[in-house]
C-alpha atoms as a PDB file:
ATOM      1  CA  UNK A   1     122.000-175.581 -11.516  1.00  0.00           C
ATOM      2  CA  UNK A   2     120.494-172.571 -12.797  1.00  0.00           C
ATOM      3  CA  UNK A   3     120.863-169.613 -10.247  1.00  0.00           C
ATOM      4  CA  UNK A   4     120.626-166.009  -9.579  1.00  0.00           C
ATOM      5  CA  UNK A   5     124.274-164.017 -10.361  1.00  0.00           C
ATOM      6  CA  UNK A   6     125.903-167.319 -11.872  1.00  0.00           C
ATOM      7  CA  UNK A   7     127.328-167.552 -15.308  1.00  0.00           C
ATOM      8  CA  UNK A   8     124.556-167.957 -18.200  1.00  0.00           C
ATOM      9  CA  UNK A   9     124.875-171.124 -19.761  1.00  0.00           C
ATOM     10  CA  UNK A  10     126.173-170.853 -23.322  1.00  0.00           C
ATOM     11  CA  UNK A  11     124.879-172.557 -26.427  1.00  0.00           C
ATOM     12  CA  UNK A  12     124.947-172.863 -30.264  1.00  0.00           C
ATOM     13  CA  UNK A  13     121.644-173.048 -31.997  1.00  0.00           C
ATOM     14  CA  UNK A  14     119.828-171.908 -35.444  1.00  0.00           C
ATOM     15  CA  UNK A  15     117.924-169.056 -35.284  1.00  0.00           C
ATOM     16  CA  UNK A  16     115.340-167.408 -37.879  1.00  0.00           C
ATOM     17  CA  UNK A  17     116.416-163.795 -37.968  1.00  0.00           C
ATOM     18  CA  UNK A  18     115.728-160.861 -40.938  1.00  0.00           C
ATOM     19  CA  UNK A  19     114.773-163.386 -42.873  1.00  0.00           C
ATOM     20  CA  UNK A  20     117.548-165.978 -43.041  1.00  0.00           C
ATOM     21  CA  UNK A  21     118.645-168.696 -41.004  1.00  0.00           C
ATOM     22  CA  UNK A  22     121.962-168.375 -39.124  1.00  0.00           C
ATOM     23  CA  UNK A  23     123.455-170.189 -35.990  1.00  0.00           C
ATOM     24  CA  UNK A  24     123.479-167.999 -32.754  1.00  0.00           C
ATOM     25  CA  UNK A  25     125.209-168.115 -29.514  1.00  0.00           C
ATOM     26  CA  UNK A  26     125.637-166.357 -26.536  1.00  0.00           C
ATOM     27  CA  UNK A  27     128.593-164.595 -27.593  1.00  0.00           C
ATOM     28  CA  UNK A  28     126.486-163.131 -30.391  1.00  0.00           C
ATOM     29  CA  UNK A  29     125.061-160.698 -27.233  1.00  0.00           C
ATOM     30  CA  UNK A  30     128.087-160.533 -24.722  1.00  0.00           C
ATOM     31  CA  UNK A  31     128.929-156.988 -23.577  1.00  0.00           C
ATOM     32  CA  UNK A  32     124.917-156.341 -23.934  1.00  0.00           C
ATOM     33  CA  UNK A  33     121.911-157.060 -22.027  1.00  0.00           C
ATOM     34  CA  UNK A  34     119.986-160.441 -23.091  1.00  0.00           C
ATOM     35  CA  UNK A  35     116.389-161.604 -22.442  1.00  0.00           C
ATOM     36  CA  UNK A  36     116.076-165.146 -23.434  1.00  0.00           C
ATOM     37  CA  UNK A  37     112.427-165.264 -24.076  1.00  0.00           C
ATOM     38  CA  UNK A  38     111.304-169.407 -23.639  1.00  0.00           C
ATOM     39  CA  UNK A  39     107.930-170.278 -24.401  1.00  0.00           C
ATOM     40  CA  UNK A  40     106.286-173.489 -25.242  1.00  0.00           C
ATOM     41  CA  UNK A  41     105.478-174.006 -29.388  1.00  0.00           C
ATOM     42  CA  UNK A  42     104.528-172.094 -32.463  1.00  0.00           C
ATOM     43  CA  UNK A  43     101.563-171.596 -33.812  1.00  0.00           C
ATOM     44  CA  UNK A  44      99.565-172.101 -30.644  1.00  0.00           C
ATOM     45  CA  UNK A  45      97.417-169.887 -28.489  1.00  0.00           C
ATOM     46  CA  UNK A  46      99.457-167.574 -25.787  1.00  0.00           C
ATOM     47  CA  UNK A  47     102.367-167.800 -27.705  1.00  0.00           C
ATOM     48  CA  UNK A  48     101.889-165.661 -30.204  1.00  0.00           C
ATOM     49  CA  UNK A  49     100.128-162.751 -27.768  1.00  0.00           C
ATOM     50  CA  UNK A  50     102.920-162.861 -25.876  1.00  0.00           C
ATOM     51  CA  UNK A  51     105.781-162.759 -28.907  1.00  0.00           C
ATOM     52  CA  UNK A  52     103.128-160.213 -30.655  1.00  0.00           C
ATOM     53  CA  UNK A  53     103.776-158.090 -27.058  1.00  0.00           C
ATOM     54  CA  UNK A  54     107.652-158.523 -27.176  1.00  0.00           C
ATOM     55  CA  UNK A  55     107.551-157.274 -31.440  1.00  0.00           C
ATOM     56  CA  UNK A  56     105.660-154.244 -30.164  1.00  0.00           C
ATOM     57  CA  UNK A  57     108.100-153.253 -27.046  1.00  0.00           C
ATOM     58  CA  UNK A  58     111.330-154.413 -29.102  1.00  0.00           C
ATOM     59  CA  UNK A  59     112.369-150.446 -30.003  1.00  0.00           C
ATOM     60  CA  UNK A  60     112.163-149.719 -26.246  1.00  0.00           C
ATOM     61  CA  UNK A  61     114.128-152.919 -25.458  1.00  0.00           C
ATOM     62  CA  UNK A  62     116.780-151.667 -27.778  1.00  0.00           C
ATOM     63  CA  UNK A  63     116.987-148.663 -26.273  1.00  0.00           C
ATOM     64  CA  UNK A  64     118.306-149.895 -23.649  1.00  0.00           C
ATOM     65  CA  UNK A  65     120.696-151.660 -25.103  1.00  0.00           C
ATOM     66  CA  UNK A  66     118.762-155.467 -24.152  1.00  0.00           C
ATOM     67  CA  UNK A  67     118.712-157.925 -27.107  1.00  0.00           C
ATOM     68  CA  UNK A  68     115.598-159.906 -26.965  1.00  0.00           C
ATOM     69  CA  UNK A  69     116.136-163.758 -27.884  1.00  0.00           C
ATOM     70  CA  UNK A  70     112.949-165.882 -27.988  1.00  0.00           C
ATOM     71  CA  UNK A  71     113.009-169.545 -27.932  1.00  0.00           C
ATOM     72  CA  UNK A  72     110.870-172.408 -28.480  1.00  0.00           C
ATOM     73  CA  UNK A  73     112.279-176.486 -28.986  1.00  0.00           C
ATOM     74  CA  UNK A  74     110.289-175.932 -32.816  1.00  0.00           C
ATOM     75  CA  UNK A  75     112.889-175.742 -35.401  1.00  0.00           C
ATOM     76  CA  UNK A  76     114.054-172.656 -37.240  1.00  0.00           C
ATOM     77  CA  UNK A  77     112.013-173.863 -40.060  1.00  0.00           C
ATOM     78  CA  UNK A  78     108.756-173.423 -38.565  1.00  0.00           C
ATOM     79  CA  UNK A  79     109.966-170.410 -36.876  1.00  0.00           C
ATOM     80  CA  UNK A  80     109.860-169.088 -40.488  1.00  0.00           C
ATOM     81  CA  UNK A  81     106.518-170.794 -41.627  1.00  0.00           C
ATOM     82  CA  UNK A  82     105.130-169.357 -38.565  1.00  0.00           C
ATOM     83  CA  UNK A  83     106.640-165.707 -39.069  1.00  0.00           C
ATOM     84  CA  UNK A  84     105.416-166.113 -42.734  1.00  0.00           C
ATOM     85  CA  UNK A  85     101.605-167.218 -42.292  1.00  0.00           C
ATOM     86  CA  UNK A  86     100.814-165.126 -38.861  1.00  0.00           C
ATOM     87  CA  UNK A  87     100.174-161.495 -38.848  1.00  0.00           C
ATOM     88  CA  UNK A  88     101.379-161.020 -35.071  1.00  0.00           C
ATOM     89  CA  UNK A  89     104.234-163.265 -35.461  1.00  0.00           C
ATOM     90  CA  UNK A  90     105.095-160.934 -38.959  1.00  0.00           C
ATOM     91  CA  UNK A  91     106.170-158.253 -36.352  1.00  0.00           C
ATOM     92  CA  UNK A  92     109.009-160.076 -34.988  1.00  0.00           C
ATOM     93  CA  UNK A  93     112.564-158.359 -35.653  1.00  0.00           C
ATOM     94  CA  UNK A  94     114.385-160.234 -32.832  1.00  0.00           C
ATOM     95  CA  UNK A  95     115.985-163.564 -33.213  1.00  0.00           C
ATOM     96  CA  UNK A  96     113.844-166.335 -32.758  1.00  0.00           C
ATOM     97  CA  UNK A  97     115.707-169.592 -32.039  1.00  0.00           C
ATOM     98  CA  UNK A  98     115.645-173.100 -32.611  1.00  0.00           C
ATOM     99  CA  UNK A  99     116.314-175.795 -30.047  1.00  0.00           C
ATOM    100  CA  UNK A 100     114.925-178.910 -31.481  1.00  0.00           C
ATOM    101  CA  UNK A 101     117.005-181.143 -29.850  1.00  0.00           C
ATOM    102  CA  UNK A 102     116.173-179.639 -26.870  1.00  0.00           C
ATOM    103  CA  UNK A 103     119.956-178.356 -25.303  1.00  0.00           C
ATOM    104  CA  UNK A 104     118.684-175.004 -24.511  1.00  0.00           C
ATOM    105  CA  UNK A 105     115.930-175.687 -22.845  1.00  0.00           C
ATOM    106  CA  UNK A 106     117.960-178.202 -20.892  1.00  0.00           C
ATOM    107  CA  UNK A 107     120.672-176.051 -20.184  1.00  0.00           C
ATOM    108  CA  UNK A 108     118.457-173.561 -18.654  1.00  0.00           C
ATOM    109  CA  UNK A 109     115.895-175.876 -16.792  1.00  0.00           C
ATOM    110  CA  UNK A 110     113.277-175.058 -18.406  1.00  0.00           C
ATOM    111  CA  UNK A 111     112.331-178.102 -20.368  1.00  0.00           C
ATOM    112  CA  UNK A 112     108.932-179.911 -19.668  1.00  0.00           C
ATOM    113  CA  UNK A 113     109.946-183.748 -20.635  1.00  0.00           C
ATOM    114  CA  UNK A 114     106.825-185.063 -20.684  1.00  0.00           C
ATOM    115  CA  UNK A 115     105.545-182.864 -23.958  1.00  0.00           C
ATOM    116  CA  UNK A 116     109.083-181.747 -25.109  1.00  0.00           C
ATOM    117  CA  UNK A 117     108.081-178.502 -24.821  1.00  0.00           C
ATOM    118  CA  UNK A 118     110.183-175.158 -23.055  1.00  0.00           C
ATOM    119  CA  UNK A 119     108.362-173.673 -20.169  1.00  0.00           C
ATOM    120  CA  UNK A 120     106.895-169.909 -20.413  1.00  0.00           C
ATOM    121  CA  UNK A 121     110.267-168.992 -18.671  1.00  0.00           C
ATOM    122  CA  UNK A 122     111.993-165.562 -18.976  1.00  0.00           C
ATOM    123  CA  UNK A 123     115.973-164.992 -17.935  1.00  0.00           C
ATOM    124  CA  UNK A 124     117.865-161.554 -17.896  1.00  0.00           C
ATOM    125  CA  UNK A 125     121.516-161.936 -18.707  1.00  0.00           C
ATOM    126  CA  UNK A 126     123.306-158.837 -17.748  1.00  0.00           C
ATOM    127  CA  UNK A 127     126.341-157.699 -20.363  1.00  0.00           C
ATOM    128  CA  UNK A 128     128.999-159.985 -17.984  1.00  0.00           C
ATOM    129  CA  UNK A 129     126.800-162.844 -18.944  1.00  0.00           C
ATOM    130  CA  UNK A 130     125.404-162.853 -15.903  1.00  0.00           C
ATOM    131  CA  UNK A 131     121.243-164.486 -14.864  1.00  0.00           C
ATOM    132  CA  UNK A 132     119.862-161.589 -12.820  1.00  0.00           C
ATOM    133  CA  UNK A 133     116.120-162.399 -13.328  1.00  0.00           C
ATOM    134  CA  UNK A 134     114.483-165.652 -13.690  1.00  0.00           C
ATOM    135  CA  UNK A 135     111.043-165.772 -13.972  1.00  0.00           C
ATOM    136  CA  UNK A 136     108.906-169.166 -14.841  1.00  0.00           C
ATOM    137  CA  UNK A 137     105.169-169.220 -15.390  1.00  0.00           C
ATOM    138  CA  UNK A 138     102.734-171.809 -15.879  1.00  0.00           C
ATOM    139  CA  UNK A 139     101.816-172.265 -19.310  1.00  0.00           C
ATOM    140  CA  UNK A 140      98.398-170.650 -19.702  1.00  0.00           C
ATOM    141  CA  UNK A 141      99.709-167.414 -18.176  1.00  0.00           C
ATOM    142  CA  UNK A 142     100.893-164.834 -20.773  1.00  0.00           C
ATOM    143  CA  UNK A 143     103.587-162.281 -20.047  1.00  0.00           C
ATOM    144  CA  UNK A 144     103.496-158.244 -19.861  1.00  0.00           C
ATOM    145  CA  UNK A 145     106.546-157.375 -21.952  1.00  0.00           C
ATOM    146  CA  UNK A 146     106.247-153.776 -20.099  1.00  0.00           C
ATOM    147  CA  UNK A 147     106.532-155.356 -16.837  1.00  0.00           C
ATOM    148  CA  UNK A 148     109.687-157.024 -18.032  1.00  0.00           C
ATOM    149  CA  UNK A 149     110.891-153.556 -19.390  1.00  0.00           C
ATOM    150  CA  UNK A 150     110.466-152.149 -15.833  1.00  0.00           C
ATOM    151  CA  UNK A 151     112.675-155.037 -14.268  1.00  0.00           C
ATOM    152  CA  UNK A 152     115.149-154.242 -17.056  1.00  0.00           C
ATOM    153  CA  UNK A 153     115.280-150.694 -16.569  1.00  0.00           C
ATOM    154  CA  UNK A 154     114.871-151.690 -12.083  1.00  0.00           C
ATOM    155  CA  UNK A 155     118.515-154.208 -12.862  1.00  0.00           C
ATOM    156  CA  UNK A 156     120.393-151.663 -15.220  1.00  0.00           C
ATOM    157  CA  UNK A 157     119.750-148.833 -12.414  1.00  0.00           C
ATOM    158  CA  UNK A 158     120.991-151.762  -9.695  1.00  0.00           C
ATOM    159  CA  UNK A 159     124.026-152.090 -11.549  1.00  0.00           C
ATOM    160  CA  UNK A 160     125.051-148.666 -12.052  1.00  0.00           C
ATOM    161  CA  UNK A 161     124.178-147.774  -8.596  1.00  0.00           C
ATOM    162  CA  UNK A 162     125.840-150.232  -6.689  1.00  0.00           C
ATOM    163  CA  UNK A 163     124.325-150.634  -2.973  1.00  0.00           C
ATOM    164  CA  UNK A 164     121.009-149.547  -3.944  1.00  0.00           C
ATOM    165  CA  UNK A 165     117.538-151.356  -4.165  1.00  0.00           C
ATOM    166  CA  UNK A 166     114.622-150.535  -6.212  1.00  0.00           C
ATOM    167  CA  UNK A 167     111.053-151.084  -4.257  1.00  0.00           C
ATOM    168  CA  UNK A 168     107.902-152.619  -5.553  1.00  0.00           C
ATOM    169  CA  UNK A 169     106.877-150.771  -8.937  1.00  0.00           C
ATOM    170  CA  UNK A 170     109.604-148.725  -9.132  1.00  0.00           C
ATOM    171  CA  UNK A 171     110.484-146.543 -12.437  1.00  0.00           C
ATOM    172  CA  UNK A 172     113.218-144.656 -13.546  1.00  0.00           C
ATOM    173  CA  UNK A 173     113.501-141.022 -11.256  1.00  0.00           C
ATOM    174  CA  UNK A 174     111.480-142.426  -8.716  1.00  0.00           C
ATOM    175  CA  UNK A 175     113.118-142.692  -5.229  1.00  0.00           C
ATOM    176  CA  UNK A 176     115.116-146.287  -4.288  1.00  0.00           C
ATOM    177  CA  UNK A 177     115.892-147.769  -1.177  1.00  0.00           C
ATOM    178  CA  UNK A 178     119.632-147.829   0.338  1.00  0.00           C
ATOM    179  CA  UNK A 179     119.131-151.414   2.432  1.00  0.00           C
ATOM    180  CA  UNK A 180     120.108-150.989   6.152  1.00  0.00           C
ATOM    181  CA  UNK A 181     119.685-151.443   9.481  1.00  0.00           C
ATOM    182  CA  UNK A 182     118.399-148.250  10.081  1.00  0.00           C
ATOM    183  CA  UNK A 183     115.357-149.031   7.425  1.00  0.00           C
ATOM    184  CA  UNK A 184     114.431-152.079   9.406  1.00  0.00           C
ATOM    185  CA  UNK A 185     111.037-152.286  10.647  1.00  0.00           C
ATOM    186  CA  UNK A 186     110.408-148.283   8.768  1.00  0.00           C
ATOM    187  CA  UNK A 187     108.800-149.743   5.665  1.00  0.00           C
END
């Protein structure tokens, strides 16, 4: 079962990347952060606002050392048809993989049976390979890729800061939380 602070499941699937097609795992992005971007199918309607979103924050994403993976159960084929005939899917520089048959999205519980299609479902792997975010939307709700920056930049400050807690809307220099007994019943 897919849970908070438990081992990323791994896979092996093609991807659509600079360009060319090439197979992609997990292990590609151990030691580094990982968003595993799921949504449900090319060349539909929030789709492509949201991946358009994610192309436009992918500099600040690599800044921070995250590597952004987007993933729909289309095939790397029509990952490149799709990055070839859209303008906002032309941004893309992050891999954008292929799961066809449908083991991702399985792996990671995200896969809607009844129309074969992923869920809008987001996952933070931390560089130990490690889910510390999981986030699943229904599918006519579009995500804020700056949001998701903020709970990238909210987990990397967790990490190095062991003990520590990061309140509603927090950003980096802003003041965190240390969670106690002695903050019970203050906030």
């Amino acid at each position: 079962m897919i849970q908070l602070n438990t081992k990323a499941p791994d896979f092996s699937v093609m991807a659509f990347h600079e360009n060319d097609f090439h197979r992609m795992t997990l292990e590609s992005v151990k030691g580094k952060w990982a968003v595993l971007f799921f949504y449900p199918a090319d060349f539909t309607f929030v789709c492509p606002t949201e991946l358009e979103d994610m192309a436009e924050h992918y500099d600040d994403f690599k800044k921070l050392g995250v590597e952004v993976l987007s993933v729909s159960t289309d095939t790397h084929f029509v990952h490149k048809a799709w990055h070839d005939t859209s303008e906002a899917i032309n941004k893309i520089r992050f891999p954008m993989l292929a799961d066809p048959e449908h083991t991702l999205s399985t792996a990671y519980q995200v896969l809607r049976h009844e129309g074969g299609v992923a869920d809008r479902a987001t996952f933070v792997i931390d560089p130990d390979g490690m889910i510390k975010s999981i986030e699943v939307s229904d599918e006519p709700v579009g995500r804020h890729a700056k949001e998701l920056l903020r709970k990238v930049l909210a987990l990397q400050h967790a990490r190095e800061n062991p003990g520590i807690a990061c309140p509603a809307k927090w950003a980096p220099g802003q003041q965190t939380l240390t969670p106690g007994i002695d903050l019970v019943g203050k906030l």
